[in-house]
N, C-alpha and C. Protein backbone atom coordinates (compact mmCIF):
# COMPACT_ATOMS: atom_id res chain seq x y z
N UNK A 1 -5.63 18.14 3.42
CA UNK A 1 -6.43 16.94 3.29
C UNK A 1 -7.67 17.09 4.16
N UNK A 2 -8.66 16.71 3.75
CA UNK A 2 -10.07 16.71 4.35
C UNK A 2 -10.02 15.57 4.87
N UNK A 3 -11.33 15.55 6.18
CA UNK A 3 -11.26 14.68 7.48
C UNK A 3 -11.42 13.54 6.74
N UNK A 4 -12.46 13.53 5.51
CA UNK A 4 -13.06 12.25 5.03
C UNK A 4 -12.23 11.47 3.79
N UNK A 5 -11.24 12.52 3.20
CA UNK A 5 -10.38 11.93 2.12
C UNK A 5 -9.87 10.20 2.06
N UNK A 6 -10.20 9.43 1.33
CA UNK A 6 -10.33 8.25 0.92
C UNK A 6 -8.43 8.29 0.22
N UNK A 7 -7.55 7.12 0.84
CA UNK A 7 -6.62 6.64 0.75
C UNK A 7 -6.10 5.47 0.74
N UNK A 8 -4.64 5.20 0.18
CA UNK A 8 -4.49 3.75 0.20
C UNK A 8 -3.17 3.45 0.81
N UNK A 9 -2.29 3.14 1.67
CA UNK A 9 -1.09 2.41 2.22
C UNK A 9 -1.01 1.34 1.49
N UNK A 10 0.43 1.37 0.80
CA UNK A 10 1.36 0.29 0.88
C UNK A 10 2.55 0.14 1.10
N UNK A 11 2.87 -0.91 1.61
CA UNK A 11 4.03 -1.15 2.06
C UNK A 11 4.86 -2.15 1.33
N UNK A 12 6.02 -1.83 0.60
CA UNK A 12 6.70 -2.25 0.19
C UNK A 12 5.97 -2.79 -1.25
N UNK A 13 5.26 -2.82 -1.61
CA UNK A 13 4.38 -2.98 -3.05
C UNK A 13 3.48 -3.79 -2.38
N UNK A 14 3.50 -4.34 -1.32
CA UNK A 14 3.28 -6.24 -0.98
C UNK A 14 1.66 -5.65 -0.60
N UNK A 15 1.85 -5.04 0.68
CA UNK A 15 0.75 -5.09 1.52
C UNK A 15 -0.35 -3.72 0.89
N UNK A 16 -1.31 -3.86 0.95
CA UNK A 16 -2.11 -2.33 0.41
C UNK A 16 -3.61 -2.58 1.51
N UNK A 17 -3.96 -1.36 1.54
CA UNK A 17 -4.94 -0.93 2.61
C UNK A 17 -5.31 0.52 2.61
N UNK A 18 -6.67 0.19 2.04
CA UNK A 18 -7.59 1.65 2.20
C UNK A 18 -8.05 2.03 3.61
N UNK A 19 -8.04 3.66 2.97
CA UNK A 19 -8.50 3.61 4.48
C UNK A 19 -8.90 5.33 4.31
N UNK A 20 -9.70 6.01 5.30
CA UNK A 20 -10.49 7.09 5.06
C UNK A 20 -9.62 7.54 6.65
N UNK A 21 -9.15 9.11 5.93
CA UNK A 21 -8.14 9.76 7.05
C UNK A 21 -9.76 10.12 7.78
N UNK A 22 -9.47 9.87 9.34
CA UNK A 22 -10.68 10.67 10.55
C UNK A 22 -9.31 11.55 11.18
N UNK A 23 -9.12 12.84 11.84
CA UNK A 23 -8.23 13.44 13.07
C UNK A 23 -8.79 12.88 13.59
N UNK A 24 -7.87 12.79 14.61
CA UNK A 24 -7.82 12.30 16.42
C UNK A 24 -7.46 10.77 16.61
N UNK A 25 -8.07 9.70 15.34
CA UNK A 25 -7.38 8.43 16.14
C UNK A 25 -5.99 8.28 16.10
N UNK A 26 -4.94 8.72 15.61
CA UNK A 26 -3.54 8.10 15.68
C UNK A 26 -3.21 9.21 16.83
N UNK A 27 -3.93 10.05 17.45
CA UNK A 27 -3.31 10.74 18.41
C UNK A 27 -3.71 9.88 19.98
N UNK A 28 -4.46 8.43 19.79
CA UNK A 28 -4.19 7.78 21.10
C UNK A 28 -3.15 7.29 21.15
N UNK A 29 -3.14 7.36 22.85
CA UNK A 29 -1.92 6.77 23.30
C UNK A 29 -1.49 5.47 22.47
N UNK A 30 -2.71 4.09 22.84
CA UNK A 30 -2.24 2.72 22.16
C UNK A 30 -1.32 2.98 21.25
N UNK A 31 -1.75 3.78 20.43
CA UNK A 31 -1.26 3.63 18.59
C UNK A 31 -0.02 4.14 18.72
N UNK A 32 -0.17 5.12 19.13
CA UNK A 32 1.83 6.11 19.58
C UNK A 32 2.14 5.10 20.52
N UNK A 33 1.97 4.32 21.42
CA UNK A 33 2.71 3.46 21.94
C UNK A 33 3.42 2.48 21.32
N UNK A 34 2.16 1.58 20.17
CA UNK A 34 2.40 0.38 19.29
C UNK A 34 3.50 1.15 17.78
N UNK A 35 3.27 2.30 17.71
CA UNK A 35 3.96 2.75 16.44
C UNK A 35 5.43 2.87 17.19
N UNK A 36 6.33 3.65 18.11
CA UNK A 36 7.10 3.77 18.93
C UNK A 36 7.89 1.91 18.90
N UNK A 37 7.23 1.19 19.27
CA UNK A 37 7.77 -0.54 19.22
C UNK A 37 7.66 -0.88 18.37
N UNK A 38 7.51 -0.34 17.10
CA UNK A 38 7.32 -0.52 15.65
C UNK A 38 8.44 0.26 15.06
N UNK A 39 8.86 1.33 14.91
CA UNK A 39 9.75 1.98 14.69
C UNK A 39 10.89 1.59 14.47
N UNK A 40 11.56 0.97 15.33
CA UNK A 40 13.29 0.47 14.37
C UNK A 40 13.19 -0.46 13.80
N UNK A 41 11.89 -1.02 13.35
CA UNK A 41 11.68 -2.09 12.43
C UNK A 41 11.29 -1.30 10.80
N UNK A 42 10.55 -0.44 11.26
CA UNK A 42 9.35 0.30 10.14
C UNK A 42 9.73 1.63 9.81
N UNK A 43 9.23 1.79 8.40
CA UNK A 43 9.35 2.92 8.41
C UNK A 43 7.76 3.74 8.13
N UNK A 44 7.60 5.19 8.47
CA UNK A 44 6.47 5.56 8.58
C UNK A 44 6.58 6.90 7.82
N UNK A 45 5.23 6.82 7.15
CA UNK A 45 5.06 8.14 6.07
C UNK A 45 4.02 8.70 6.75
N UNK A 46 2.97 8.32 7.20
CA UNK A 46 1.97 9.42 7.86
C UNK A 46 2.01 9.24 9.55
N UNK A 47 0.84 9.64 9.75
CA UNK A 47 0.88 9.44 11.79
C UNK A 47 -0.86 8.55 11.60
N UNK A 48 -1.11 8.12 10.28
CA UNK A 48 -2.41 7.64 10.48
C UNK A 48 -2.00 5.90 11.15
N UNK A 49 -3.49 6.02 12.34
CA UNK A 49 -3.64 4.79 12.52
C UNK A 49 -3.61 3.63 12.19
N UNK A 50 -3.76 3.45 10.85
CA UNK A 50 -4.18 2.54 9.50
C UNK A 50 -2.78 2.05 9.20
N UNK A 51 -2.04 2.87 9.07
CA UNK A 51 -0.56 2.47 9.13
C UNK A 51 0.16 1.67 9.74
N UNK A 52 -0.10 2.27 11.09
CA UNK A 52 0.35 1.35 12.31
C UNK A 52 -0.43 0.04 12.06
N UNK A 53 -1.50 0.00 11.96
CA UNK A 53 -2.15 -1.38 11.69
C UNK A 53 -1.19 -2.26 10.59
N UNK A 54 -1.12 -1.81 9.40
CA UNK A 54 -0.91 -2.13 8.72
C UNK A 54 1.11 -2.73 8.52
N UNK A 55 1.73 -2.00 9.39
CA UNK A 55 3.07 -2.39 9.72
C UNK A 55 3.11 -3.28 10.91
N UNK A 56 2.24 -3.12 11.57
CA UNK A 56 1.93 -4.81 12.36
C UNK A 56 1.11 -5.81 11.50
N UNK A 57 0.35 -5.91 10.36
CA UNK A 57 0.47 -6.87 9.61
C UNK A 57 1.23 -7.59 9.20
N UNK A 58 2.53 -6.53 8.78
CA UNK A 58 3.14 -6.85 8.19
C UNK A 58 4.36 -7.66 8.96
N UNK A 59 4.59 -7.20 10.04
CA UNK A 59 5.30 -8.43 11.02
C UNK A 59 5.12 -9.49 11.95
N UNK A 60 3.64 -9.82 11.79
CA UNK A 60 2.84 -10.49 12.47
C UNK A 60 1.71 -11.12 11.86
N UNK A 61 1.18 -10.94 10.62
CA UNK A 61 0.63 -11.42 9.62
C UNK A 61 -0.98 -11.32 10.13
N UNK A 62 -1.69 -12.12 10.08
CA UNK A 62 -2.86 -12.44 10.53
C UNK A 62 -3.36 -12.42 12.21
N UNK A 63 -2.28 -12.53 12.86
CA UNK A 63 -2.05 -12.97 14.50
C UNK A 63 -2.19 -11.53 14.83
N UNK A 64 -2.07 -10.46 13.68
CA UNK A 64 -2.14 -8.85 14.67
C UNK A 64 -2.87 -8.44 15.45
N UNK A 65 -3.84 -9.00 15.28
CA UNK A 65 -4.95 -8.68 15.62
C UNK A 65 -4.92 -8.76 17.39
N UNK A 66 -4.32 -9.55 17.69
CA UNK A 66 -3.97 -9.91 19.31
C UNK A 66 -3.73 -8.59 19.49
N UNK A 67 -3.08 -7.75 19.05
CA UNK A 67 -1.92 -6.69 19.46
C UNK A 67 -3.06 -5.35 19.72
N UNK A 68 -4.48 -5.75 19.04
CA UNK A 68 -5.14 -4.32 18.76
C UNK A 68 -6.15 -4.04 20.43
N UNK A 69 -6.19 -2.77 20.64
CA UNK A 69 -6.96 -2.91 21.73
C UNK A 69 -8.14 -2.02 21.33
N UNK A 70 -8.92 -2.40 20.83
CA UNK A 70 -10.28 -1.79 20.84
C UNK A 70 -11.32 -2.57 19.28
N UNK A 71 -12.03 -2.34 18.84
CA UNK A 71 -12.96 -3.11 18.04
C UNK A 71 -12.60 -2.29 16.54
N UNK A 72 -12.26 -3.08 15.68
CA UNK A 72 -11.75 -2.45 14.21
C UNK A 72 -11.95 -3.74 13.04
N UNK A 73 -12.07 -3.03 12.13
CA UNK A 73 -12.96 -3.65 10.78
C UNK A 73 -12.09 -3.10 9.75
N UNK A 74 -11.23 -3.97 9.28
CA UNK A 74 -10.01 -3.65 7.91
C UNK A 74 -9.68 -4.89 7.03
N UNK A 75 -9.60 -4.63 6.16
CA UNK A 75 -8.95 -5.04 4.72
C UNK A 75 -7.82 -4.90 4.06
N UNK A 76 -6.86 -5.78 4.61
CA UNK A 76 -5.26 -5.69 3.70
C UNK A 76 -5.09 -6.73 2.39
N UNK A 77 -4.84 -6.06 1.49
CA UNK A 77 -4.81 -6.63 0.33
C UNK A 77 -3.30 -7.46 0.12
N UNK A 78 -3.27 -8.63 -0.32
CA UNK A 78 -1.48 -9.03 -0.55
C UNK A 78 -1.20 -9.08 -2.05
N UNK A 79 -0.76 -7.90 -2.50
CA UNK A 79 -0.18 -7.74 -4.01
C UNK A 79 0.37 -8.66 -4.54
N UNK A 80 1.33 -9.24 -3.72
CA UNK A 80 2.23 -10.28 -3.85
C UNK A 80 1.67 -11.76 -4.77
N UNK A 81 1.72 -11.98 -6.15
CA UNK A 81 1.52 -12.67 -6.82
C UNK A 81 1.77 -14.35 -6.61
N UNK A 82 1.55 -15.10 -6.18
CA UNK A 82 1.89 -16.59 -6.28
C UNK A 82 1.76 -17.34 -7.51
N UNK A 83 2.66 -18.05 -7.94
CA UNK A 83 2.15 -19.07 -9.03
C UNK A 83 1.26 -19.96 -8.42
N UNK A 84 0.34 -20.34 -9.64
CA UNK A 84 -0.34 -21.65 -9.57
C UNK A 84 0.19 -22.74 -9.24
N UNK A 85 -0.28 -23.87 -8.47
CA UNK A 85 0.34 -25.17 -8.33
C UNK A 85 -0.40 -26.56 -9.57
């Protein structure tokens, strides 16, 4: 896979999130820390950052954002269909 290759995470059908693989961010500490306290909850297919983001969405919804330590700009999509009222 090339540095710039364009991808998508989802989790469980529900949650989806693009995201463009860079090396080096999932090798900070934060993220291996936050993925590690994520782990017997989650399950994980890559070591990308985006992931980890994205499996704290998913147990924390909107509020994740508390959890992040540094400045980030993302888009999670919710597959998850609702009826009309």
């Amino acid at each position: 896979m090339t540095s710039e290759q364009e991808k998508s995470l989802t989790v469980e059908g529900r949650w989806d999130i693009p995201y463009r693989h860079t090396a080096g961010l999932a090798a900070s500490r934060f993220f291996r820390e936050l993925k590690e306290r994520l782990l017997p909850k989650h399950r994980f297919i890559t070591d990308s950052d985006t992931e980890v983001i994205l499996h704290l969405y998913e147990e924390k919804g909107p509020e994740c954002v508390t959890e992040l330590d540094g400045m980030f700009a993302f888009a999670i999509f919710n597959g998850e269909i609702h009826p009309s009222s």
